[in-house]
N, C-alpha and C. Protein backbone atom coordinates (compact mmCIF):
# COMPACT_ATOMS: atom_id res chain seq x y z
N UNK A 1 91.12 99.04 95.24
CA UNK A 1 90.39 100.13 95.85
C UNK A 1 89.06 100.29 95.09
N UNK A 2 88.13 100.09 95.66
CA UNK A 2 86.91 100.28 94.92
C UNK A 2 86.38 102.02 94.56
N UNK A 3 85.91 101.63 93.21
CA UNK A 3 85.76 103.39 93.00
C UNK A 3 84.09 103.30 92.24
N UNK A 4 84.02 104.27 91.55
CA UNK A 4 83.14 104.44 90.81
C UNK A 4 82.88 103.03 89.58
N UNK A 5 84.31 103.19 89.33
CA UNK A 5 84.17 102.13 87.91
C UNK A 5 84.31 100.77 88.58
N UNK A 6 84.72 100.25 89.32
CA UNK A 6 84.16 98.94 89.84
C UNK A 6 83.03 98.81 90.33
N UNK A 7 82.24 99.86 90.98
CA UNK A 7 80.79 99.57 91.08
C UNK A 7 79.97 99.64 89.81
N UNK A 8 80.07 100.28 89.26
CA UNK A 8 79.59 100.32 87.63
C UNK A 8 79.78 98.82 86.87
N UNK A 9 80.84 98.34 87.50
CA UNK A 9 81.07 96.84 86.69
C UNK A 9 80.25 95.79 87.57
N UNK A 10 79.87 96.15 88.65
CA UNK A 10 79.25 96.01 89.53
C UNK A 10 77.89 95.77 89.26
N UNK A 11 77.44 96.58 88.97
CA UNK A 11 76.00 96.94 88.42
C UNK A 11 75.64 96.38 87.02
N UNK A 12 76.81 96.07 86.12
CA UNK A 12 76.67 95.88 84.77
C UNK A 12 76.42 94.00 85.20
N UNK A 13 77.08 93.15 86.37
CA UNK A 13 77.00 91.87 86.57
C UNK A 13 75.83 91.91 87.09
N UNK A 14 75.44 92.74 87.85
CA UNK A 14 74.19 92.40 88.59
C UNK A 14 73.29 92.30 87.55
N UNK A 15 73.00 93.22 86.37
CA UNK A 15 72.41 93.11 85.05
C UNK A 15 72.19 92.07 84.44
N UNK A 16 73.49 91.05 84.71
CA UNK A 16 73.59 89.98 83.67
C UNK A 16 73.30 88.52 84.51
N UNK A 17 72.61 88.90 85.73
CA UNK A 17 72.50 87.89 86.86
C UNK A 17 73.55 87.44 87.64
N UNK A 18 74.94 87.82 87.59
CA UNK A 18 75.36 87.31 88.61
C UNK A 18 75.40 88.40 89.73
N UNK A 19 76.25 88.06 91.05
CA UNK A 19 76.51 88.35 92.09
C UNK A 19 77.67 88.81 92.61
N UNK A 20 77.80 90.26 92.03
CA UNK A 20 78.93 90.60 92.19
C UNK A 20 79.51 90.51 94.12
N UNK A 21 80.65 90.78 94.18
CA UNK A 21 81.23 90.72 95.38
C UNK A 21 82.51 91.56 95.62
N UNK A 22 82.82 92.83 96.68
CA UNK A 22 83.49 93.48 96.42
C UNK A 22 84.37 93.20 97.90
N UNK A 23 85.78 93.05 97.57
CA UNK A 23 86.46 92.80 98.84
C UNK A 23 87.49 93.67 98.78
N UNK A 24 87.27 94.22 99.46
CA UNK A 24 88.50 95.43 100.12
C UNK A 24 89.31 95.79 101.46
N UNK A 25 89.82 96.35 101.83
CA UNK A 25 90.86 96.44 103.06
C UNK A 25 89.88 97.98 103.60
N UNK A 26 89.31 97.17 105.18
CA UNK A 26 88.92 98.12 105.83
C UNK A 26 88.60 99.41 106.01
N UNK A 27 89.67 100.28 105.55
CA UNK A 27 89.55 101.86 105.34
C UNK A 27 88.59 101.99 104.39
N UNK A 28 88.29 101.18 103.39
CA UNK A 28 87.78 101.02 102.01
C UNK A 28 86.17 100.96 102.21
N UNK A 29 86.05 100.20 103.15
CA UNK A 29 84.33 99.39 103.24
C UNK A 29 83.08 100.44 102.72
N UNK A 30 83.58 101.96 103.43
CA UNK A 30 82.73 103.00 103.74
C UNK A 30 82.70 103.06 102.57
N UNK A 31 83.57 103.40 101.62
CA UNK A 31 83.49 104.09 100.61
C UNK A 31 82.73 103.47 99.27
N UNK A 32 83.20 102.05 99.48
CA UNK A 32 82.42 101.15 98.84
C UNK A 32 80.80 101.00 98.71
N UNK A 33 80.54 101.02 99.97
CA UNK A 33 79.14 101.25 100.29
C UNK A 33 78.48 102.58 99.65
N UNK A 34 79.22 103.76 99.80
CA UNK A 34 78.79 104.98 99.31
C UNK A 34 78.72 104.95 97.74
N UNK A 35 79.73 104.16 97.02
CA UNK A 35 79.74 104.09 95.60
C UNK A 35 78.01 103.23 95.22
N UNK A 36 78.45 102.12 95.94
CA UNK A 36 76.76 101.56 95.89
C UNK A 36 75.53 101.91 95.86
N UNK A 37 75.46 102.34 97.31
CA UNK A 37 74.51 103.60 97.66
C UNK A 37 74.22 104.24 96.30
N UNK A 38 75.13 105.07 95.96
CA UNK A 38 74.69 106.23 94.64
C UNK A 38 74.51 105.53 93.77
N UNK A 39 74.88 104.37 93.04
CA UNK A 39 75.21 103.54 91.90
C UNK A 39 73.40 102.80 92.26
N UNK A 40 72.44 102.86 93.16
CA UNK A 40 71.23 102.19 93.72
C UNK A 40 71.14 100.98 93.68
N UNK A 41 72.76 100.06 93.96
CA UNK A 41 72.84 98.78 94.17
C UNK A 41 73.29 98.10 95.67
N UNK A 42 73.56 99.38 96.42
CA UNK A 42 73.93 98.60 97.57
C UNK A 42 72.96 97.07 98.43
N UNK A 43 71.97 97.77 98.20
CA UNK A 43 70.94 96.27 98.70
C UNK A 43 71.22 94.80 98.04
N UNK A 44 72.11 95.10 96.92
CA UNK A 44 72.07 93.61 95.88
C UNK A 44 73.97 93.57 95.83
N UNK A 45 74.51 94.17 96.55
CA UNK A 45 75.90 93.93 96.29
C UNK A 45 76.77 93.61 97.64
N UNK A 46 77.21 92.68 98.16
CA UNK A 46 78.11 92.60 99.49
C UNK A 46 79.54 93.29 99.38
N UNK A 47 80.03 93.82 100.47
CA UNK A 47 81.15 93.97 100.61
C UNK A 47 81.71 94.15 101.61
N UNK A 48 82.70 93.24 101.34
CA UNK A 48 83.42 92.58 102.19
C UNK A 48 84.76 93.25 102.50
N UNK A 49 85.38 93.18 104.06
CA UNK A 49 86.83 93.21 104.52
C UNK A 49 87.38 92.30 104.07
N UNK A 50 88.89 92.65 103.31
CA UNK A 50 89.64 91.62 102.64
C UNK A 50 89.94 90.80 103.85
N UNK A 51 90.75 91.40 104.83
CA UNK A 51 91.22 90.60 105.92
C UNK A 51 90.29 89.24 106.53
N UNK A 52 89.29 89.53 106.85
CA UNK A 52 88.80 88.65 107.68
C UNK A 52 87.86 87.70 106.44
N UNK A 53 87.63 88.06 104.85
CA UNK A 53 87.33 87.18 103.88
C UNK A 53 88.57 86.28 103.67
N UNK A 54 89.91 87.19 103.65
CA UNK A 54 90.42 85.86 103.56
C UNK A 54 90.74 84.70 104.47
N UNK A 55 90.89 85.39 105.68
CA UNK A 55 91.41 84.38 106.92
C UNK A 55 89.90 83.23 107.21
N UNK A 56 89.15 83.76 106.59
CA UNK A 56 87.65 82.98 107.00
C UNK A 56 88.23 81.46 105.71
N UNK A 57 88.42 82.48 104.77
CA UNK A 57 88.28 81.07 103.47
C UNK A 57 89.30 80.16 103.83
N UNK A 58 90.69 80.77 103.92
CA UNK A 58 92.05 79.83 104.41
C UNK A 58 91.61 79.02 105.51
N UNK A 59 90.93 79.22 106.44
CA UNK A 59 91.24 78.14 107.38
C UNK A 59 89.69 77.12 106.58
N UNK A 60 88.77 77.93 106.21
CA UNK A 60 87.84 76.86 105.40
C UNK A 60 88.38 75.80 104.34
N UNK A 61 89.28 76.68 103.98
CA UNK A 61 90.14 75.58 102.64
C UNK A 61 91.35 74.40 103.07
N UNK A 62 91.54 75.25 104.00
CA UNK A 62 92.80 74.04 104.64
C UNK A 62 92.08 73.21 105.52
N UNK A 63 91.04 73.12 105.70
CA UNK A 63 90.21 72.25 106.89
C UNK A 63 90.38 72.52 108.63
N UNK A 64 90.73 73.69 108.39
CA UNK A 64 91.11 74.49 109.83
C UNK A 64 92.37 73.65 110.20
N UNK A 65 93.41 72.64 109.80
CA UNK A 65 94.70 72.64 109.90
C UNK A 65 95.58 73.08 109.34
N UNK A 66 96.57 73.38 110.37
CA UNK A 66 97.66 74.46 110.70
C UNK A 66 98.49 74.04 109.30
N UNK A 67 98.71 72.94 109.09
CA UNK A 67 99.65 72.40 107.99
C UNK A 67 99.43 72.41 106.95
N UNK A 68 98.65 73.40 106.74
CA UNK A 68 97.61 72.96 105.30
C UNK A 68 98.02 74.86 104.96
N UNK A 69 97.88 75.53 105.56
CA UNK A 69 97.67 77.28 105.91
C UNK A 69 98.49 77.34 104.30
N UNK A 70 100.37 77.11 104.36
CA UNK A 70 100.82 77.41 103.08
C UNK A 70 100.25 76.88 101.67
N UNK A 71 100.05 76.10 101.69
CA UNK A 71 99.65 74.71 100.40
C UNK A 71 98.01 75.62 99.94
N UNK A 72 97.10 75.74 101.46
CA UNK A 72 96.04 76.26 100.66
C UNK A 72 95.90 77.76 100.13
N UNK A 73 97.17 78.85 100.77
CA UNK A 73 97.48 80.27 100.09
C UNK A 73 97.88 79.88 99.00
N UNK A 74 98.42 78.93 98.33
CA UNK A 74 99.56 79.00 97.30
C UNK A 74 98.41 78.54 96.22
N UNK A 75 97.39 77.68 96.54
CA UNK A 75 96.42 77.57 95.47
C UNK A 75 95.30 78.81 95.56
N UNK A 76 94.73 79.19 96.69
CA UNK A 76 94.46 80.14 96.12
C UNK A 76 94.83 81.79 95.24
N UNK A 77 96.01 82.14 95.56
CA UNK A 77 96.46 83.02 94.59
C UNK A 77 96.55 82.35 93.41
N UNK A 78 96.78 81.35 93.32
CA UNK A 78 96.88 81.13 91.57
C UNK A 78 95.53 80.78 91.35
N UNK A 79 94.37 80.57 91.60
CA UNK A 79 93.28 80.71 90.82
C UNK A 79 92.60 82.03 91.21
N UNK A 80 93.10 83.04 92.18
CA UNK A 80 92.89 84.30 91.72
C UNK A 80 93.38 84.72 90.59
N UNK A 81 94.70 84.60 90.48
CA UNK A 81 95.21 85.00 89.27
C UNK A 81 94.39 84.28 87.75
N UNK A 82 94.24 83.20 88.21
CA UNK A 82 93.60 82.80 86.69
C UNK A 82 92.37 83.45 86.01
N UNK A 83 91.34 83.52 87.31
CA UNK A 83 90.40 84.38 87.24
C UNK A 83 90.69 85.84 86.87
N UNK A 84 91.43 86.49 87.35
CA UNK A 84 91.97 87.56 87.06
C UNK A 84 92.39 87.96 85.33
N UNK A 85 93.32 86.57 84.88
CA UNK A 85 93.68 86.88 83.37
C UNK A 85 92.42 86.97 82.65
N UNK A 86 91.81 85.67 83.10
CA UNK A 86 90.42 85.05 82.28
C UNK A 86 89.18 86.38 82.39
N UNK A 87 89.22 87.43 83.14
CA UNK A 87 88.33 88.29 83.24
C UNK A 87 88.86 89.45 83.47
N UNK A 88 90.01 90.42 83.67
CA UNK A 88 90.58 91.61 84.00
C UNK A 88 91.17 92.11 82.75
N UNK A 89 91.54 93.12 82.57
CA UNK A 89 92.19 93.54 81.07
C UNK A 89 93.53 94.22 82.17
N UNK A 90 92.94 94.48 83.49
CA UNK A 90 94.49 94.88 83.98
C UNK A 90 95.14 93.99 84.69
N UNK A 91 96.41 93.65 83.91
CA UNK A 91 97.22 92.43 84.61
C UNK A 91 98.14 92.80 85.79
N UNK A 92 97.84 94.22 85.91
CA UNK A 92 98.09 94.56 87.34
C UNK A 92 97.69 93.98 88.75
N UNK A 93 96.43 93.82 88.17
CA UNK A 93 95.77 93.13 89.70
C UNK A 93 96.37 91.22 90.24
N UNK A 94 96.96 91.18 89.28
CA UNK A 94 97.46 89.74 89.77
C UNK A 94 98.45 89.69 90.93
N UNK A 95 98.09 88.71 91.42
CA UNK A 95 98.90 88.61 92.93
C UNK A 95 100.74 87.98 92.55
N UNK A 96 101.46 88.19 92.74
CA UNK A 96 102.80 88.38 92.44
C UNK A 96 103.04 87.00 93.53
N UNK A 97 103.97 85.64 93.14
CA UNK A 97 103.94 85.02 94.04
C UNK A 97 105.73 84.71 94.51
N UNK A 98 106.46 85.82 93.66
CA UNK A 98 108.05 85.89 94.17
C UNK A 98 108.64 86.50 95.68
């Protein structure tokens, strides 16, 4: 859920040159934007619907075949997750793959 303190971390990458990117679940978008907005980064920060970021990347990663859909979810959660250890202090956010 994007709040205050992820746009703030937000703003602290944009600082350091990269490109932050915020992906959230629909209900979320508005609010995201509004954190931006006030935070005076919305012009330099995207954010994205989780849903349709991920269904865009999965069929990009599997080569738009059908047989590919499990094999390419299963690698990407685990290099979310890696990314996640390698940069999060909360190991909450890791995607659970039981």
């Amino acid at each position: 859920m994007p709040g205050e303190a992820v746009v703030r971390k937000c703003a602290a990458n944009l600082s350091a040159g990269r490109h932050p990117i915020i992906v959230t679940v629909y209900d979320m978008l508005a609010a995201a934007d509004a954190f931006a907005t006030a935070q005076g980064i919305a012009d330099r920060l995207d954010v994205l619907d989780a849903e349709q970021f991920l269904v865009a990347n999965l069929h990009e990663l599997g080569g738009f075949r059908s047989d590919q859909r499990r094999v390419t979810i299963e690698a990407l959660v685990d290099k979310y997750n890696e990314i996640v250890t390698a940069q999060e202090t909360d190991p909450s956010l890791r995607i659970s793959r039981d």
